[in-house]
C-alpha atoms as a PDB file:
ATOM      1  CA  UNK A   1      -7.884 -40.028  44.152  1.00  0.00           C
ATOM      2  CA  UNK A   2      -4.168 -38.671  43.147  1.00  0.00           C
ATOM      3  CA  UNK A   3      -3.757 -35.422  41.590  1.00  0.00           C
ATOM      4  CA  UNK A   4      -2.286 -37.394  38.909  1.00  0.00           C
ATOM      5  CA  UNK A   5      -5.638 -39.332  37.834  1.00  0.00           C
ATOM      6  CA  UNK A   6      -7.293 -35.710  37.896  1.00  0.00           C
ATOM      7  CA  UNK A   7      -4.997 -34.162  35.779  1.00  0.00           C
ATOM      8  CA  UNK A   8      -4.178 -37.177  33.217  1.00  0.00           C
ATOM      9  CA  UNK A   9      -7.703 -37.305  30.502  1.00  0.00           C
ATOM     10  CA  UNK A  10      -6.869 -33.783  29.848  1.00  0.00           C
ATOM     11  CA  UNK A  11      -3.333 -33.348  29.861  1.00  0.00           C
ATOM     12  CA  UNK A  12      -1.171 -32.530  26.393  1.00  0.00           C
ATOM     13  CA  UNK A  13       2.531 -34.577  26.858  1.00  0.00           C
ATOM     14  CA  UNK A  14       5.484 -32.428  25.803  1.00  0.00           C
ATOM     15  CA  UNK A  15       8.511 -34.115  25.416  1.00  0.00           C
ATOM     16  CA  UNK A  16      10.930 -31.024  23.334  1.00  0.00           C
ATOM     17  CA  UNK A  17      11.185 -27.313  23.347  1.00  0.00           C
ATOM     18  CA  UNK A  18      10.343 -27.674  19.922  1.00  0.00           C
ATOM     19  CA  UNK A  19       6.484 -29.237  21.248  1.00  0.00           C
ATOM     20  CA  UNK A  20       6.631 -26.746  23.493  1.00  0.00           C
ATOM     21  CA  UNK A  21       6.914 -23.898  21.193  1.00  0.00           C
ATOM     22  CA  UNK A  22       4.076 -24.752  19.045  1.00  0.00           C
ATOM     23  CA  UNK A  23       1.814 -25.778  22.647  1.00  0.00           C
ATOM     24  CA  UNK A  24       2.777 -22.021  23.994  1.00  0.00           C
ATOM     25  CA  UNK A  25       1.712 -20.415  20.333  1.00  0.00           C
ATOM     26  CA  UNK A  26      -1.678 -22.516  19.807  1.00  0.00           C
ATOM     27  CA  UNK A  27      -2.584 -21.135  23.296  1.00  0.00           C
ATOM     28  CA  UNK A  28      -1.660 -17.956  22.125  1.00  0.00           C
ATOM     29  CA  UNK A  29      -3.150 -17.946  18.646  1.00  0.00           C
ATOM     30  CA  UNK A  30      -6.359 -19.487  20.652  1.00  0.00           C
ATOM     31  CA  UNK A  31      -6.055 -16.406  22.868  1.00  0.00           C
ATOM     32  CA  UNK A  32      -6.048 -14.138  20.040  1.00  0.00           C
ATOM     33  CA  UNK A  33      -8.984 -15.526  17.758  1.00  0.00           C
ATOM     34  CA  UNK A  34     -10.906 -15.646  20.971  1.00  0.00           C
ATOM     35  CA  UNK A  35     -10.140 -12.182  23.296  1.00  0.00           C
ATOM     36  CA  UNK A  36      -8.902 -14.461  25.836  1.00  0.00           C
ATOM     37  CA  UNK A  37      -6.578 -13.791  28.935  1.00  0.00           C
ATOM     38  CA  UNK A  38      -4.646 -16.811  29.821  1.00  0.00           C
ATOM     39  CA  UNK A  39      -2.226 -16.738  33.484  1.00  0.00           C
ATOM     40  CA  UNK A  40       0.260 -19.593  33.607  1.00  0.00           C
ATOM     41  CA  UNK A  41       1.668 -21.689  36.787  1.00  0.00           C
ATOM     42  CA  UNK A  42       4.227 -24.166  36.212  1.00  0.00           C
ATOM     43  CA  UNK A  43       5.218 -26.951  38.643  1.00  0.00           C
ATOM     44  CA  UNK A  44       7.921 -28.941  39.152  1.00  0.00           C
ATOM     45  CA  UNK A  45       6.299 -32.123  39.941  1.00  0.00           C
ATOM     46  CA  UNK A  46       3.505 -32.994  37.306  1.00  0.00           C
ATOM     47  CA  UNK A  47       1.472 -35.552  40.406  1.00  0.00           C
ATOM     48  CA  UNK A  48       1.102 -32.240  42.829  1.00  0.00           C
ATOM     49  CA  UNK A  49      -2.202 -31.162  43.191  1.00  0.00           C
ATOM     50  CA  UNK A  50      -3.322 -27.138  42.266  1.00  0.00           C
ATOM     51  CA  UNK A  51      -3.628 -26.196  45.985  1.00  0.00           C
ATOM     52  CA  UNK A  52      -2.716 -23.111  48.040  1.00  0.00           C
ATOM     53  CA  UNK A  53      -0.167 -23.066  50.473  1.00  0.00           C
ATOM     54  CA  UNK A  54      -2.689 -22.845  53.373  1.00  0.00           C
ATOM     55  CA  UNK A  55      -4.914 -25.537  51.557  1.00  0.00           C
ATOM     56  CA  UNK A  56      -2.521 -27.681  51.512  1.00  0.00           C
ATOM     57  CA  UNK A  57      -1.393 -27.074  54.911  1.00  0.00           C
ATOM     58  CA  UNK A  58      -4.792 -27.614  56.242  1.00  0.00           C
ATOM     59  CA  UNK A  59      -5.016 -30.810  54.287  1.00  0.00           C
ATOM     60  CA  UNK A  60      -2.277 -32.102  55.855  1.00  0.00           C
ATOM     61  CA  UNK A  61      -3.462 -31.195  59.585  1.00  0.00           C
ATOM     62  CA  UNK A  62      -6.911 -33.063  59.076  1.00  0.00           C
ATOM     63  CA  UNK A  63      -8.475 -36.063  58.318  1.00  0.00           C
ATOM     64  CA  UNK A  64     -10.749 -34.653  55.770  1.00  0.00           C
ATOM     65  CA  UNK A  65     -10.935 -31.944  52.546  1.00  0.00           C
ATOM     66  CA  UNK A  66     -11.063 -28.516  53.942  1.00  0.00           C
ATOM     67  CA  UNK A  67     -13.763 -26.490  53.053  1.00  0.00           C
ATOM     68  CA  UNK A  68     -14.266 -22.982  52.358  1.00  0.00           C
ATOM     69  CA  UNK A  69     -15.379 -22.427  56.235  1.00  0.00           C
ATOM     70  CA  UNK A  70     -12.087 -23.754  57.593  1.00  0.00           C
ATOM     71  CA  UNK A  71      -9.753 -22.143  55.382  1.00  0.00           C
ATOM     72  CA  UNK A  72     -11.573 -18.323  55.790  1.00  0.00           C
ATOM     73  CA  UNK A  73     -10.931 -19.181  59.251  1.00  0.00           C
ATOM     74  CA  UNK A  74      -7.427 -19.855  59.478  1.00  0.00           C
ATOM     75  CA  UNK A  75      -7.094 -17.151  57.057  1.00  0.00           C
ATOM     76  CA  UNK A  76      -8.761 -14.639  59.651  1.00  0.00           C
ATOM     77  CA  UNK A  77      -6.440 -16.115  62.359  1.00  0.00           C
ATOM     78  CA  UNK A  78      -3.615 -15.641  60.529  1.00  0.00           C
ATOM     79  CA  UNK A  79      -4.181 -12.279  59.808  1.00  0.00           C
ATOM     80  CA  UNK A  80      -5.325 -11.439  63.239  1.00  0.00           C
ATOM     81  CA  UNK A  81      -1.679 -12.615  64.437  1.00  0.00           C
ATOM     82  CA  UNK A  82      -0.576 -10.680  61.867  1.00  0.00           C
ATOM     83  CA  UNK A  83      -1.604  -7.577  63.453  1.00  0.00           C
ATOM     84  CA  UNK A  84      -1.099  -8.340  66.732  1.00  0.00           C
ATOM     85  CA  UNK A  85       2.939  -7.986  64.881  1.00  0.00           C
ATOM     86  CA  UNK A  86       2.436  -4.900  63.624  1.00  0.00           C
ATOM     87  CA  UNK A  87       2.789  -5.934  59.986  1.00  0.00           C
ATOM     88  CA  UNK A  88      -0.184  -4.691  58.477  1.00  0.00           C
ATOM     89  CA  UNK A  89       1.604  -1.025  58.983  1.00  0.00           C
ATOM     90  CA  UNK A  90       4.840  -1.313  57.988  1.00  0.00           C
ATOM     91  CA  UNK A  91       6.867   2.238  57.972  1.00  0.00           C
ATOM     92  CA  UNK A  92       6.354   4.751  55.177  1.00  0.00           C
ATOM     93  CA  UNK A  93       3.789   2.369  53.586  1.00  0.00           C
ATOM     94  CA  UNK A  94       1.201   3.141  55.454  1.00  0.00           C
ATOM     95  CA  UNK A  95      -1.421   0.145  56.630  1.00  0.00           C
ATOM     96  CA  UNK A  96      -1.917  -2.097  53.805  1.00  0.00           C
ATOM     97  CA  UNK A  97      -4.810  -3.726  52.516  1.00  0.00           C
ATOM     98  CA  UNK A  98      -5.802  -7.372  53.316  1.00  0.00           C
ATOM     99  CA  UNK A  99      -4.791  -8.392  49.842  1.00  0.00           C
ATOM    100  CA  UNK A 100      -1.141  -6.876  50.005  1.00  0.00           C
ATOM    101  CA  UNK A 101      -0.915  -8.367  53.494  1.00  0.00           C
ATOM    102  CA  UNK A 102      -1.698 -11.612  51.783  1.00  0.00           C
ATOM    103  CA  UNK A 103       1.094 -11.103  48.880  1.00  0.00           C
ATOM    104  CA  UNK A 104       3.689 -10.021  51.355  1.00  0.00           C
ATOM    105  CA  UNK A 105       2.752 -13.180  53.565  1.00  0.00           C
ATOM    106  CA  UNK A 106       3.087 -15.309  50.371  1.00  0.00           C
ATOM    107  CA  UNK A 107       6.136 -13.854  49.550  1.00  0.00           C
ATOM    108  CA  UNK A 108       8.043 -14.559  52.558  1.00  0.00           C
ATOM    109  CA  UNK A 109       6.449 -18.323  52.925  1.00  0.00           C
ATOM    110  CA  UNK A 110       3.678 -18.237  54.749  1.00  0.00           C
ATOM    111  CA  UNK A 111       0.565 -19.787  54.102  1.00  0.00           C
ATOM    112  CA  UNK A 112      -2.235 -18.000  52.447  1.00  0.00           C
ATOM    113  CA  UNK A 113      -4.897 -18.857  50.255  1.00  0.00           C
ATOM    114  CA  UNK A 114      -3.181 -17.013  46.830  1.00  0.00           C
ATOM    115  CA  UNK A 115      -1.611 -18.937  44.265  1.00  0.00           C
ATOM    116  CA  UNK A 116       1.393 -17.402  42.832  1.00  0.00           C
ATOM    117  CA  UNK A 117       0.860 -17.408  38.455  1.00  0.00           C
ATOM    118  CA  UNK A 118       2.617 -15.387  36.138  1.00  0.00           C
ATOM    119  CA  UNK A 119       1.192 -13.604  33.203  1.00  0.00           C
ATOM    120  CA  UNK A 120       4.057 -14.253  31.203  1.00  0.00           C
ATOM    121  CA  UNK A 121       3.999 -17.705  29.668  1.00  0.00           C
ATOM    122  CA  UNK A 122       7.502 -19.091  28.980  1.00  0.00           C
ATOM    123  CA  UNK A 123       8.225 -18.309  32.757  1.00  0.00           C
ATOM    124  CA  UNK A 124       5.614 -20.100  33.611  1.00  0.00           C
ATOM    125  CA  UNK A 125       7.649 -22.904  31.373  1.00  0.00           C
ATOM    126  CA  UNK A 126      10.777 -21.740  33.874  1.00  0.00           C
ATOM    127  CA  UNK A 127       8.755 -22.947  36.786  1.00  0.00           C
ATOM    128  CA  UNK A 128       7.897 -26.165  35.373  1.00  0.00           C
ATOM    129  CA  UNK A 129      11.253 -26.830  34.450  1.00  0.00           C
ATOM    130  CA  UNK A 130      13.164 -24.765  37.458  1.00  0.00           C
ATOM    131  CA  UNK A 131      16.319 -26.730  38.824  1.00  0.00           C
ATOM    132  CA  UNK A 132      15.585 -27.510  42.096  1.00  0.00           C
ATOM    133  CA  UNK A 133      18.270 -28.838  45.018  1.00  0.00           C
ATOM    134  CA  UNK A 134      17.715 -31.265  47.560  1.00  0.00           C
ATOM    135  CA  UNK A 135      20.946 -31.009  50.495  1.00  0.00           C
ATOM    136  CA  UNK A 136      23.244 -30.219  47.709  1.00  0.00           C
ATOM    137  CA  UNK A 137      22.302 -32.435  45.109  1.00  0.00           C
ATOM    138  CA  UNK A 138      19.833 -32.086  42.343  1.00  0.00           C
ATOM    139  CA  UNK A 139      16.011 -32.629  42.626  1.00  0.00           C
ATOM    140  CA  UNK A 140      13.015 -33.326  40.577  1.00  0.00           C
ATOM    141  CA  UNK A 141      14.980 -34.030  37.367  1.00  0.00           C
ATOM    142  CA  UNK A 142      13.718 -37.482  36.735  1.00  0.00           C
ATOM    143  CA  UNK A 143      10.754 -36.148  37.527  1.00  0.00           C
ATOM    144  CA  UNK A 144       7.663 -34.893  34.967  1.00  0.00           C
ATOM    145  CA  UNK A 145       6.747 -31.337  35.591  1.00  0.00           C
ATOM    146  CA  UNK A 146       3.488 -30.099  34.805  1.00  0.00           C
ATOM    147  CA  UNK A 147       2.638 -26.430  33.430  1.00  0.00           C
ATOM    148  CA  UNK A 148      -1.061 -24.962  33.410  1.00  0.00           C
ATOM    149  CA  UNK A 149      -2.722 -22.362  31.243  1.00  0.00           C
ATOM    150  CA  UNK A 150      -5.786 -20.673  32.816  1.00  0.00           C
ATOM    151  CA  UNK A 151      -8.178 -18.932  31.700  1.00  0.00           C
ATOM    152  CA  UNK A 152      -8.645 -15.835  33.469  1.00  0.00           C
ATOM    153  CA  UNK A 153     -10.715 -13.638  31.063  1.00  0.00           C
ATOM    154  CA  UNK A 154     -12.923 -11.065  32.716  1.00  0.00           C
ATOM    155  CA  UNK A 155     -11.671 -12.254  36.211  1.00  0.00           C
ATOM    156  CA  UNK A 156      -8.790  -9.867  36.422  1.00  0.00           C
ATOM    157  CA  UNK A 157     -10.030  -7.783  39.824  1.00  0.00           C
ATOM    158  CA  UNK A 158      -7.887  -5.309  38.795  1.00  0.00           C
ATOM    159  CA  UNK A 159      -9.973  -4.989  34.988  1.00  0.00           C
ATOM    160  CA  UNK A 160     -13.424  -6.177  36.227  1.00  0.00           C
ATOM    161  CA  UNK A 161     -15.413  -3.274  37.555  1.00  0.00           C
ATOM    162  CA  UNK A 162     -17.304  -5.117  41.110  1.00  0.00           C
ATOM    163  CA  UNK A 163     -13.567  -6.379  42.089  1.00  0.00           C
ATOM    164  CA  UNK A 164     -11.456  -3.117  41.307  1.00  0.00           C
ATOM    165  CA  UNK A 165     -11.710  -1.687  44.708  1.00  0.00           C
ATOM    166  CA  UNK A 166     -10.610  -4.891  46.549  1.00  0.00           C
ATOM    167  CA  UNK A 167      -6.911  -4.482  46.059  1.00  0.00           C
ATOM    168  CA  UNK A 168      -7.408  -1.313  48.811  1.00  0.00           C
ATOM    169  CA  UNK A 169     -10.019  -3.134  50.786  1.00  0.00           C
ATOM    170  CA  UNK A 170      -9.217  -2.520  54.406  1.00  0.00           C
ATOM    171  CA  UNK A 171     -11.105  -5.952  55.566  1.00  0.00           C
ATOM    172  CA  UNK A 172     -11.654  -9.270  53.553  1.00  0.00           C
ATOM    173  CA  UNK A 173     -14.358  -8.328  50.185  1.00  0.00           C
ATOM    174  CA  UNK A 174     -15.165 -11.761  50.523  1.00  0.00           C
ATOM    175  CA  UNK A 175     -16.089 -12.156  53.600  1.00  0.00           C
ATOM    176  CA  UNK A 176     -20.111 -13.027  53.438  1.00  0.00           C
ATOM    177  CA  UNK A 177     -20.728 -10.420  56.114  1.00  0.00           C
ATOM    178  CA  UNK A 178     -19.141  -7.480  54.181  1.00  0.00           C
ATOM    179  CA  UNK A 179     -20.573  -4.261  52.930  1.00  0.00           C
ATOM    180  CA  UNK A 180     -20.020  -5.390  49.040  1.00  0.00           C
ATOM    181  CA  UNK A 181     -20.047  -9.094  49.120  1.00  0.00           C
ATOM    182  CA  UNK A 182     -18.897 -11.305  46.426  1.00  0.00           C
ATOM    183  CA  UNK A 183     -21.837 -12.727  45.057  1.00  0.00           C
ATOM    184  CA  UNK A 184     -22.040 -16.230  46.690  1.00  0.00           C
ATOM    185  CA  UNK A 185     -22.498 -17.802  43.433  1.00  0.00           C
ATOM    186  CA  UNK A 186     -19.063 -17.192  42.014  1.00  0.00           C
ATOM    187  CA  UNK A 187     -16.773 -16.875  45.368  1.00  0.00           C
ATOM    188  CA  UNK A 188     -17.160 -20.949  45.455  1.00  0.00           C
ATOM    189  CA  UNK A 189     -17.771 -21.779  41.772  1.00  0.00           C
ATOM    190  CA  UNK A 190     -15.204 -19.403  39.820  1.00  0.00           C
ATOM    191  CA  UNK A 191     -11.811 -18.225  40.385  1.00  0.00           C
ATOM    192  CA  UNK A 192     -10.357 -14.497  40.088  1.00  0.00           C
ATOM    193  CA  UNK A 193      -6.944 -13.323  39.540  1.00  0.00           C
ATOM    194  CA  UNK A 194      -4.818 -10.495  40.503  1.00  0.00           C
ATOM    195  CA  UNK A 195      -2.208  -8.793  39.033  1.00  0.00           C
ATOM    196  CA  UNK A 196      -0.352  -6.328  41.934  1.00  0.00           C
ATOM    197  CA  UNK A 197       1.546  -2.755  40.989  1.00  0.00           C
ATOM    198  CA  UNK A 198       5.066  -4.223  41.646  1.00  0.00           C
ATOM    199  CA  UNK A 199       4.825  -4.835  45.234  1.00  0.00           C
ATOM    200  CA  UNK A 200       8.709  -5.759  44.862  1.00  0.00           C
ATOM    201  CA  UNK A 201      11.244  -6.359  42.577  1.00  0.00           C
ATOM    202  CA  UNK A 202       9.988 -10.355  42.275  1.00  0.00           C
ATOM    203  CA  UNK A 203       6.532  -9.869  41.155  1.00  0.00           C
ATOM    204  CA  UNK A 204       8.064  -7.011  38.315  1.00  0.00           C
ATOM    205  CA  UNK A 205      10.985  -9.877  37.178  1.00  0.00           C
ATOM    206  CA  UNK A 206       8.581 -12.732  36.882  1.00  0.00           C
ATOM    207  CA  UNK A 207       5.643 -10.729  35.870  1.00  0.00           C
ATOM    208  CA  UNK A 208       3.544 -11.856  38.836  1.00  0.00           C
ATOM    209  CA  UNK A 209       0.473 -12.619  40.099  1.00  0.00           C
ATOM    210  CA  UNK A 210      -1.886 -14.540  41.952  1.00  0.00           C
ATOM    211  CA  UNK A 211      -4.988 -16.806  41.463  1.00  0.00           C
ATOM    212  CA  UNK A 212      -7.864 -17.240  44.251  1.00  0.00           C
ATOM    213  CA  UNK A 213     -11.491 -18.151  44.979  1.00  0.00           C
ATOM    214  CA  UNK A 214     -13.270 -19.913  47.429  1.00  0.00           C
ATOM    215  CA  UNK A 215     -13.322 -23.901  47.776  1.00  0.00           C
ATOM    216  CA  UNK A 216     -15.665 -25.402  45.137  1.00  0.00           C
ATOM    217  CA  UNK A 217     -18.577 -26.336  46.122  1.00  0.00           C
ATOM    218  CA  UNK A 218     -21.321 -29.201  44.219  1.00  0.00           C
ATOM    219  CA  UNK A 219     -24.575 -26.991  44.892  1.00  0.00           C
ATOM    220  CA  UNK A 220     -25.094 -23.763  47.122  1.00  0.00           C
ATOM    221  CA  UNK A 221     -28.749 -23.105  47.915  1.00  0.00           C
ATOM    222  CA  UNK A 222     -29.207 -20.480  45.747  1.00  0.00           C
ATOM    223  CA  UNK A 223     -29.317 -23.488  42.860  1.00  0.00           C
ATOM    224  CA  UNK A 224     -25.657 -22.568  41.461  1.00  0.00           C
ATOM    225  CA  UNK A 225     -23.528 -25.661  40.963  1.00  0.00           C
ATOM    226  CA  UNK A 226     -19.771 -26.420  40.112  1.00  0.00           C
ATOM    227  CA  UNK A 227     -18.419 -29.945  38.920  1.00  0.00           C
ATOM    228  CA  UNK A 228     -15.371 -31.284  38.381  1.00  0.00           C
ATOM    229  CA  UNK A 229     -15.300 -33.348  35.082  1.00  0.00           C
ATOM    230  CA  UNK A 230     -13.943 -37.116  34.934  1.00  0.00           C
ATOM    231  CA  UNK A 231     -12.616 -36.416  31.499  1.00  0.00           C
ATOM    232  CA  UNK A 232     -13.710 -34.495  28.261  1.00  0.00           C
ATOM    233  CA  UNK A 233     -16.083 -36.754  27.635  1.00  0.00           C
ATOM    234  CA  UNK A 234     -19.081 -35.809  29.699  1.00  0.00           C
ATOM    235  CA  UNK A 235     -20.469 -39.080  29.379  1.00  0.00           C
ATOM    236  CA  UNK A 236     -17.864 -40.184  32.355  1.00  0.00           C
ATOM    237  CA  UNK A 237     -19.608 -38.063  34.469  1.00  0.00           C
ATOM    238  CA  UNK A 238     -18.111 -35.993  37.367  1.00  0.00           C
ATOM    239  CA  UNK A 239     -15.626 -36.199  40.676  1.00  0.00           C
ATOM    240  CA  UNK A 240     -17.287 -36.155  43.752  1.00  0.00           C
ATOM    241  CA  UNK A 241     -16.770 -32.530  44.762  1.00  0.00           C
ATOM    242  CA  UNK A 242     -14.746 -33.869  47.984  1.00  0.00           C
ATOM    243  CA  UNK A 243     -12.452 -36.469  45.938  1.00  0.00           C
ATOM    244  CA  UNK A 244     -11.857 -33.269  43.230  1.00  0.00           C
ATOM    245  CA  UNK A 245     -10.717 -30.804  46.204  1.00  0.00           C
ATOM    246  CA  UNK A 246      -7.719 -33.479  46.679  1.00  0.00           C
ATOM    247  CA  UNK A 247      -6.349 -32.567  43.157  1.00  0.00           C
ATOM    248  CA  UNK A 248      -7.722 -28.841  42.885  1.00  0.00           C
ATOM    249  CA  UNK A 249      -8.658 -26.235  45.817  1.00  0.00           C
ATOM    250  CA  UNK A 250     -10.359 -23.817  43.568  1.00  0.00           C
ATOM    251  CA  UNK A 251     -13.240 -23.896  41.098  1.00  0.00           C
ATOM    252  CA  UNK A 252     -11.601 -24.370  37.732  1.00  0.00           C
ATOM    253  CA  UNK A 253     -12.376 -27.317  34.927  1.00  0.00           C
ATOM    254  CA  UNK A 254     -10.026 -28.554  33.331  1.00  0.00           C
ATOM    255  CA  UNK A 255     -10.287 -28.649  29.433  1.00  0.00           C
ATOM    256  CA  UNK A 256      -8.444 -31.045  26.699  1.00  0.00           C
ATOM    257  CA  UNK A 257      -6.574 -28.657  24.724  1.00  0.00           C
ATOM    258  CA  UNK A 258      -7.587 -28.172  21.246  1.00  0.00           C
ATOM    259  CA  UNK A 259      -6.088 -25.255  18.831  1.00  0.00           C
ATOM    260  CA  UNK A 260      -8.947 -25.893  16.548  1.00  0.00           C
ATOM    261  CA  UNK A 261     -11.942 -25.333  18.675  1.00  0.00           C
ATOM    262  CA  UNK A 262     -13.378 -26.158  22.081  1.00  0.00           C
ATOM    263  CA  UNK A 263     -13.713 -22.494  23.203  1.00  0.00           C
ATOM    264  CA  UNK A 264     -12.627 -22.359  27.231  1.00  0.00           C
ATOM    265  CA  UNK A 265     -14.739 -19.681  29.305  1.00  0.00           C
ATOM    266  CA  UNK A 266     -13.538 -17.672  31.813  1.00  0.00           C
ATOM    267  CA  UNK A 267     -12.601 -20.526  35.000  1.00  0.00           C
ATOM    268  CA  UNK A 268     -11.470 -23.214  32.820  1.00  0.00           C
ATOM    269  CA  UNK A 269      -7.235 -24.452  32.481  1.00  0.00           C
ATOM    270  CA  UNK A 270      -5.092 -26.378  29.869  1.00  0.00           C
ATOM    271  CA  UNK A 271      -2.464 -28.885  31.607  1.00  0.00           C
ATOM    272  CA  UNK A 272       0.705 -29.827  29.566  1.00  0.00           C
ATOM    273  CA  UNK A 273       2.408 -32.388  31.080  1.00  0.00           C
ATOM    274  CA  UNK A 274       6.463 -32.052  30.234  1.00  0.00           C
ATOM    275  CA  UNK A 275       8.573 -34.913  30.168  1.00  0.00           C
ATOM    276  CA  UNK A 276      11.755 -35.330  32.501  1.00  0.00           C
ATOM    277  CA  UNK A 277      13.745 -35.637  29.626  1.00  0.00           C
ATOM    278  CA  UNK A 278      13.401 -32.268  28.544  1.00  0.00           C
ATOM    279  CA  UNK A 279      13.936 -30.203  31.294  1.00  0.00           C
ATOM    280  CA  UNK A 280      17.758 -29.589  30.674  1.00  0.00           C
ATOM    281  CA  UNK A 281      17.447 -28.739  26.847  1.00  0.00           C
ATOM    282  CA  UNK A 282      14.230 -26.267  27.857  1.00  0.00           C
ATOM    283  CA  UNK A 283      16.090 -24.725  30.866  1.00  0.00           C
ATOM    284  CA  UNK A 284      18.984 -24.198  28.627  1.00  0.00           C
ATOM    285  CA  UNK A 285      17.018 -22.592  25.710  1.00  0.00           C
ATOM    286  CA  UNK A 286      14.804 -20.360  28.381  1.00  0.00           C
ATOM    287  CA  UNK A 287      18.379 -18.655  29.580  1.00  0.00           C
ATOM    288  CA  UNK A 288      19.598 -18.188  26.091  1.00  0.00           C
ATOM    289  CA  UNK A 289      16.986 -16.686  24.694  1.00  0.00           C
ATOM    290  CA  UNK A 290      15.413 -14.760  27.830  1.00  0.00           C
ATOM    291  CA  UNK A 291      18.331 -14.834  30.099  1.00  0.00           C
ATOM    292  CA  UNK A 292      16.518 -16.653  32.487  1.00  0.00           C
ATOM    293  CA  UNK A 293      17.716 -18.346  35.785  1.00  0.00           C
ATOM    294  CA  UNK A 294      17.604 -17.937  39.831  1.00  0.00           C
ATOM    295  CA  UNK A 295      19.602 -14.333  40.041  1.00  0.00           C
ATOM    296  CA  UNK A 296      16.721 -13.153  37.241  1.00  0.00           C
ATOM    297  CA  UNK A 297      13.538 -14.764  38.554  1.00  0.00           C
ATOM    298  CA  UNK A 298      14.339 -14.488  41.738  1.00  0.00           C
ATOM    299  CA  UNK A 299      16.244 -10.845  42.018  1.00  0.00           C
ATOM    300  CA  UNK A 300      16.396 -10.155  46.040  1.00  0.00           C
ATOM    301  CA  UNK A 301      17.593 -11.508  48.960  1.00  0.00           C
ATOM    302  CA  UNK A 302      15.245 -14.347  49.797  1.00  0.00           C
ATOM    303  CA  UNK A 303      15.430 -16.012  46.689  1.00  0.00           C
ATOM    304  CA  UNK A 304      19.449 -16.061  47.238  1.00  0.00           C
ATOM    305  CA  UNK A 305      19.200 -17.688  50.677  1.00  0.00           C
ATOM    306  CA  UNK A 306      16.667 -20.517  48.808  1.00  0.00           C
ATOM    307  CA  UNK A 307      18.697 -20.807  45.738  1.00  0.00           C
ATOM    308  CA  UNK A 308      22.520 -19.260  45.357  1.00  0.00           C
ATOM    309  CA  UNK A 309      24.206 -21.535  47.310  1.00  0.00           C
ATOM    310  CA  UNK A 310      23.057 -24.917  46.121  1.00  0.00           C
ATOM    311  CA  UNK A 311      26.245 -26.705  46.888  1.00  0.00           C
ATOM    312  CA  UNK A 312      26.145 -26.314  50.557  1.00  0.00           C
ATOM    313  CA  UNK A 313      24.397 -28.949  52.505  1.00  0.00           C
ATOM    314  CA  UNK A 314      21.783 -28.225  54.632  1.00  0.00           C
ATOM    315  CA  UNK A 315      21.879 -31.418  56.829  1.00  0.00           C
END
C-alpha cells in the first residue's frame, strides 16, 4: 500500500497561495473556536510516508514493518554507542537527558525516532515548498509536496503534567521497565510532542519541535485499540495495522478537513496536498512577506554545507 493511497481520501488539493491562505486560516479559526494546538510538518514529496528517520531506516533494512520492539531497540543501541563517544556529556553542558541526546542526534542526521514539526504554520508551508538540489540542479519541483496539520492538544510534554519531567529524564520515560512508565495504552495508540528551550539557533529560527510515540498497534491486551481509517467514511472500514505502518509510523488518524465541523481530538492530522505548480509563486511570497529562505531557516553551519552552495556538483 503507497503512502500515497493512505494519504489521498483525506487530503485538501491546494493549487495557489491564495488556497493556501484561506486552508492555513480555517485551521486556525478551527483552532480558535475549539482550544486546539495544531504542529505542522511539511514535505517535499506529497507520496512519502510520515515516518521517522530510524523508522524508515529500519524499513529499509528488513523484509517486514518494524514494530515498536525493534525500533526501542535500535534506539537503545544507538544511544549506548552514543556513550561509549562521550556525547551524552558534552563540555559545560553537563550530561544531557535522553531526549536532548535524541534532538542533537536528529540535528546532525542521525536516525532517531523524533519527527522534526514546527509550531509555526507557514514554515511548515516553507518545508513543503523548500527548493531542494539534486548535483547542482533543481529537485522536487515537478513534484506535489504535501503539508500536515496535527493535532497536538494536551500532548505537549512540556504542558501536560505526567510528561513534564521527561525532557530531564536521565534514562528513556518510555521504556516499559521504568520507574514512571507511560501508560501502555497511549505510548502505542497516541502521539506526544515536544517543544525544546532553544537547544540551538535552528530550533529558535524555525520554531521547532518534534513529534513521537510508539508504533501503532491494532489491540494491546489491556483491550485498548488504534485503527487506521480507509477514508472518512467509516463504512470503508480500516488498514490492516501492518499495511498502515507503511504510510504512518505513529498513531495518528487522519481526518478530512472541514472548517465547519468535524471536531479533531488530540492524535488526529489534516493533509493538504500542494500542487507542483505552485511552489515557485508560494516560495516567493513566504520570503517577501517573512523573509524566509535557507540562510533564515537554516541559520548555522550545517545547514550551509547542505544548502549554500547549490551550484557545485557533488558527483
Amino acid at each position: 500500500m503507497s503512502a500515497s493511497a493512505f494519504w489521498q481520501p483525506f487530503e485538501v488539493e491546494i493549487g495557489s497561495f491564495s488556497e493556501l491562505v484561506d486552508v492555513v486560516e480555517n485551521v486556525m479559526e478551527k483552532a480558535v473556536a475549539e482550544d486546539l494546538q495544531f504542529a505542522w510538518r511539511g514535505q517535499v514529496d506529497a507520496d512519502w510516508s510520515l515516518h521517522s528517520s530510524l523508522y524508515r531506516r529500519l524499513s529499509l533494512s528488513s523484509a517486514t514493518t518494524p514494530q515498536e520492539r525493534h525500533l526501542a531497540g535500535e534506539e537503545l543501541r544507538i544511544l549506548i554507542e552514543l556513550n561509549r563517544w562521550g556525547l551524552h556529556n558534552p563540555p559545560n553542558q553537563g550530561r544531557l537527558s535522553v531526549l536532548r541526546q535524541l534532538a542533537m542526534l536528529q540535528h546532525y542526521g542521525a536516525p532517531t525516532r523524533l519527527i522534526d514539526i514546527t509550531f509555526n504554520a507557514w514554515v511548515g508551508v516553507w518545508f513543503a515548498i523548500e527548493q531542494k538540489w539534486s548535483n547542482a540542479k533543481p529537485a522536487f519541483e515537478n513534484t506535489d509536496a504535501r503539508l500536515f496539520a496535527i493535532d497536538v492538544t494536551n500532548r505537549l510534554i512540556n504542558e501536560n503534567i505526567n510528561y513534564r519531567n521527561w525532557e530531564d529524564d536521565l534514562s528513556r520515560p518510555w521504556k516499559e521497565d521504568h520507574q514512571a512508565p507511560i501508560d501502555p495504552r497511549e505510548w502505542s495508540t497516541s502521539v506526544l510532542a515536544w517543544k525544546p528551550s532553544s537547544i540551538d539557533s535552528r530550533i529558535f529560527a524555525q520554531n521547532g519541535g518534534f513529534l513521537f510515540g510508539g508504533v501503532p498497534v491494532a489491540t494491546r491486551p489491556d483491550g485498548n485499540r488504534f485503527q487506521f481509517p480507509r477514508s472518512p467514511n467509516y463504512r470503508d472500514g480500516w488498514w490492516p495495522i501492518a499495511e498502515g505502518r507503511q504510510a504512518c509510523c505513529l498513531a495518528i488518524r487522519p481526518h478530512a478537513f472541514n472548517p465547519v465541523r468535524g471536531a479533531v481530538r488530540s492524535g488526529g492530522l489534516f493533509t493538504f496536498r500542494i500542487k507542483h505548480t505552485a511552489k515557485a509563486e508560494i516560495r516567493n511570497r513566504l520570503e517577501k512577506m517573512f523573509g524566509y529562505k535557507h540562510s533564515t531557516i537554516y541559520p548555522d553551519y550545517s545547514g550551509f554545507a547542505n544548502s549554500g552552495t547549490p551550484w557545485l556538483k557533488s558527483c
